[in-house]
N, C-alpha and C. Protein backbone atom coordinates (compact mmCIF):
# COMPACT_ATOMS: atom_id res chain seq x y z
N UNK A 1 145.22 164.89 167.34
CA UNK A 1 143.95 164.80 168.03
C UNK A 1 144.23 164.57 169.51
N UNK A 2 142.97 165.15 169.97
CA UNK A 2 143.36 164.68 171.42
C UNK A 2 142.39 164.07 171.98
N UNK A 3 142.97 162.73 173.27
CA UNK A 3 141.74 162.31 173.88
C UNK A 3 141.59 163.03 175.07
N UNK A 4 140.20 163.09 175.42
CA UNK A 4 139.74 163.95 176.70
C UNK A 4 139.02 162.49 177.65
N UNK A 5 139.89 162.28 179.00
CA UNK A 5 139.64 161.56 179.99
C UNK A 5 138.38 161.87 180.53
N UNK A 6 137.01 161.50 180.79
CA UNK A 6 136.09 162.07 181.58
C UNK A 6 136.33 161.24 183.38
N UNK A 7 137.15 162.04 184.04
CA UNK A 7 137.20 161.62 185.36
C UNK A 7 138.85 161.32 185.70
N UNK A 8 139.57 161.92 186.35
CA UNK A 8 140.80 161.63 186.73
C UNK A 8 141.14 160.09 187.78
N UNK A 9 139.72 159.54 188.12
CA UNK A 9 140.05 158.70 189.31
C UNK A 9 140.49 157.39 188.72
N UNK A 10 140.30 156.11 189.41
CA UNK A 10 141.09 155.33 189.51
C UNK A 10 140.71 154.68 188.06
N UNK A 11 139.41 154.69 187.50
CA UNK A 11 139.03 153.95 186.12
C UNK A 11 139.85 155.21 185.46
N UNK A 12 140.15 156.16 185.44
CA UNK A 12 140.06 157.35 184.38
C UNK A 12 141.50 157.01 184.19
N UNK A 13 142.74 156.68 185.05
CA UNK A 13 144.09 156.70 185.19
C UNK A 13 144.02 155.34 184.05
N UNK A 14 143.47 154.52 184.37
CA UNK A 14 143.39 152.87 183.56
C UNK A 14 142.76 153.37 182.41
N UNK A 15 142.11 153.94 182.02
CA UNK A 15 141.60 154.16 180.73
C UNK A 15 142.80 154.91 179.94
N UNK A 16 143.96 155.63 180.71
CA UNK A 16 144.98 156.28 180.17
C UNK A 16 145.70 155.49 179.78
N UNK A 17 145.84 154.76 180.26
CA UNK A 17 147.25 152.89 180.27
C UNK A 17 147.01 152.90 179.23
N UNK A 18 145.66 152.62 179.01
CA UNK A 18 145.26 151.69 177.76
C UNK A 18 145.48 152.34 176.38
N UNK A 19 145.02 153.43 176.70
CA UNK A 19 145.05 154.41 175.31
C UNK A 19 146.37 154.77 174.93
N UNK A 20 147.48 155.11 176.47
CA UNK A 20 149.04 154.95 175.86
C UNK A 20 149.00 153.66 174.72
N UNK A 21 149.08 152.52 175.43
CA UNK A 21 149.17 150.98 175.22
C UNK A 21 148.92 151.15 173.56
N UNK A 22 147.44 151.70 173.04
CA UNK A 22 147.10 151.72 172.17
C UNK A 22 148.02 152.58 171.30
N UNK A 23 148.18 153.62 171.60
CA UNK A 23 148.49 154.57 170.91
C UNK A 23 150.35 154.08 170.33
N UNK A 24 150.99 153.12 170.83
CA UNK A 24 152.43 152.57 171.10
C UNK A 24 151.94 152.25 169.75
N UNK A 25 150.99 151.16 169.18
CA UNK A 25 151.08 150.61 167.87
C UNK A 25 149.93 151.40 166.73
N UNK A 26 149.02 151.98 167.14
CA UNK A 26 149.20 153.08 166.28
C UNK A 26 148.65 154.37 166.50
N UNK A 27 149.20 155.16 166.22
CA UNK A 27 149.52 156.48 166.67
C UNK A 27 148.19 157.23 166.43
N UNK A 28 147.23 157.05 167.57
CA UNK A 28 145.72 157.89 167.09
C UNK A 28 146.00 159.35 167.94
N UNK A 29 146.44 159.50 168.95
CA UNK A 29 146.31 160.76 169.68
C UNK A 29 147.76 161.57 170.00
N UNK A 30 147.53 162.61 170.10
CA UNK A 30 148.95 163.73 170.11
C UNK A 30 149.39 163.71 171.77
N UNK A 31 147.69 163.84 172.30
CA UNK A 31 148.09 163.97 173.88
C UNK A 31 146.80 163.83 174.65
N UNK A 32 146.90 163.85 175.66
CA UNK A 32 145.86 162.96 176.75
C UNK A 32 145.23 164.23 177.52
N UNK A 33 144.26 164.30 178.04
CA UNK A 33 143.31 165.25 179.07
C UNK A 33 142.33 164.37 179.73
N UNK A 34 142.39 165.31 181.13
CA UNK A 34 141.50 164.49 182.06
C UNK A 34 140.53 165.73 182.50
N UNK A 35 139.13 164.89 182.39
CA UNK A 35 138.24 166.49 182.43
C UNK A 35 137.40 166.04 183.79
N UNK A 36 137.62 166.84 184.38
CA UNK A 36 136.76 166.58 186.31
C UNK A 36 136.56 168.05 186.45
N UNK A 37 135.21 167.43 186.81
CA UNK A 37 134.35 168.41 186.97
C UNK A 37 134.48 168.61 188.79
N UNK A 38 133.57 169.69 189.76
CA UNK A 38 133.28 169.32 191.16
C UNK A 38 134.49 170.78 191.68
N UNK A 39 133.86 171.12 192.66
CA UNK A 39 134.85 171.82 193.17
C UNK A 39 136.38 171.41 193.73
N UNK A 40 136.41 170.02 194.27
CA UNK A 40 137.42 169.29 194.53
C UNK A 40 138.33 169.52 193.52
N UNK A 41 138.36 170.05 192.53
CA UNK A 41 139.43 169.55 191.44
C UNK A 41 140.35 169.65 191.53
N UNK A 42 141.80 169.33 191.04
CA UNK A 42 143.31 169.50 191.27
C UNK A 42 143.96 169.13 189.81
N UNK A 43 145.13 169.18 190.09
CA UNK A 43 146.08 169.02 189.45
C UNK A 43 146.29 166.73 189.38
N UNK A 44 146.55 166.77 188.07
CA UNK A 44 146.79 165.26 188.44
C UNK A 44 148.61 164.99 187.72
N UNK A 45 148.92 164.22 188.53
CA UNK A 45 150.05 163.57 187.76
C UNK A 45 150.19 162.23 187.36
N UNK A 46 150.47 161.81 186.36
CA UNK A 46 151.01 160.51 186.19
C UNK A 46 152.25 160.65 185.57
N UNK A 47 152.49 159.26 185.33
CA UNK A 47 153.88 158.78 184.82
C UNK A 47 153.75 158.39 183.40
């Protein structure tokens, strides 16, 4: 399954922590997405 981030910004990156964090003890998601909308959009990276 996958989770879908709504918003790449600074809550959206912390909502990722957490769901890693979560996901360390038990294994709900395969892989992570961040969905931003707006013409601004880009590429995001984390660690």
């Amino acid at each position: 399954m996958v989770l879908a981030i709504y918003g790449a910004g600074g809550l959206g990156r912390e909502v990722l922590e957490l769901a890693k964090i979560i996901n360390k003890k038990e294994k709900l998601w395969d892989s992570f997405i961040f969905i931003v909308d707006g013409a601004d959009s880009k590429k995001v990276k984390w660690h």
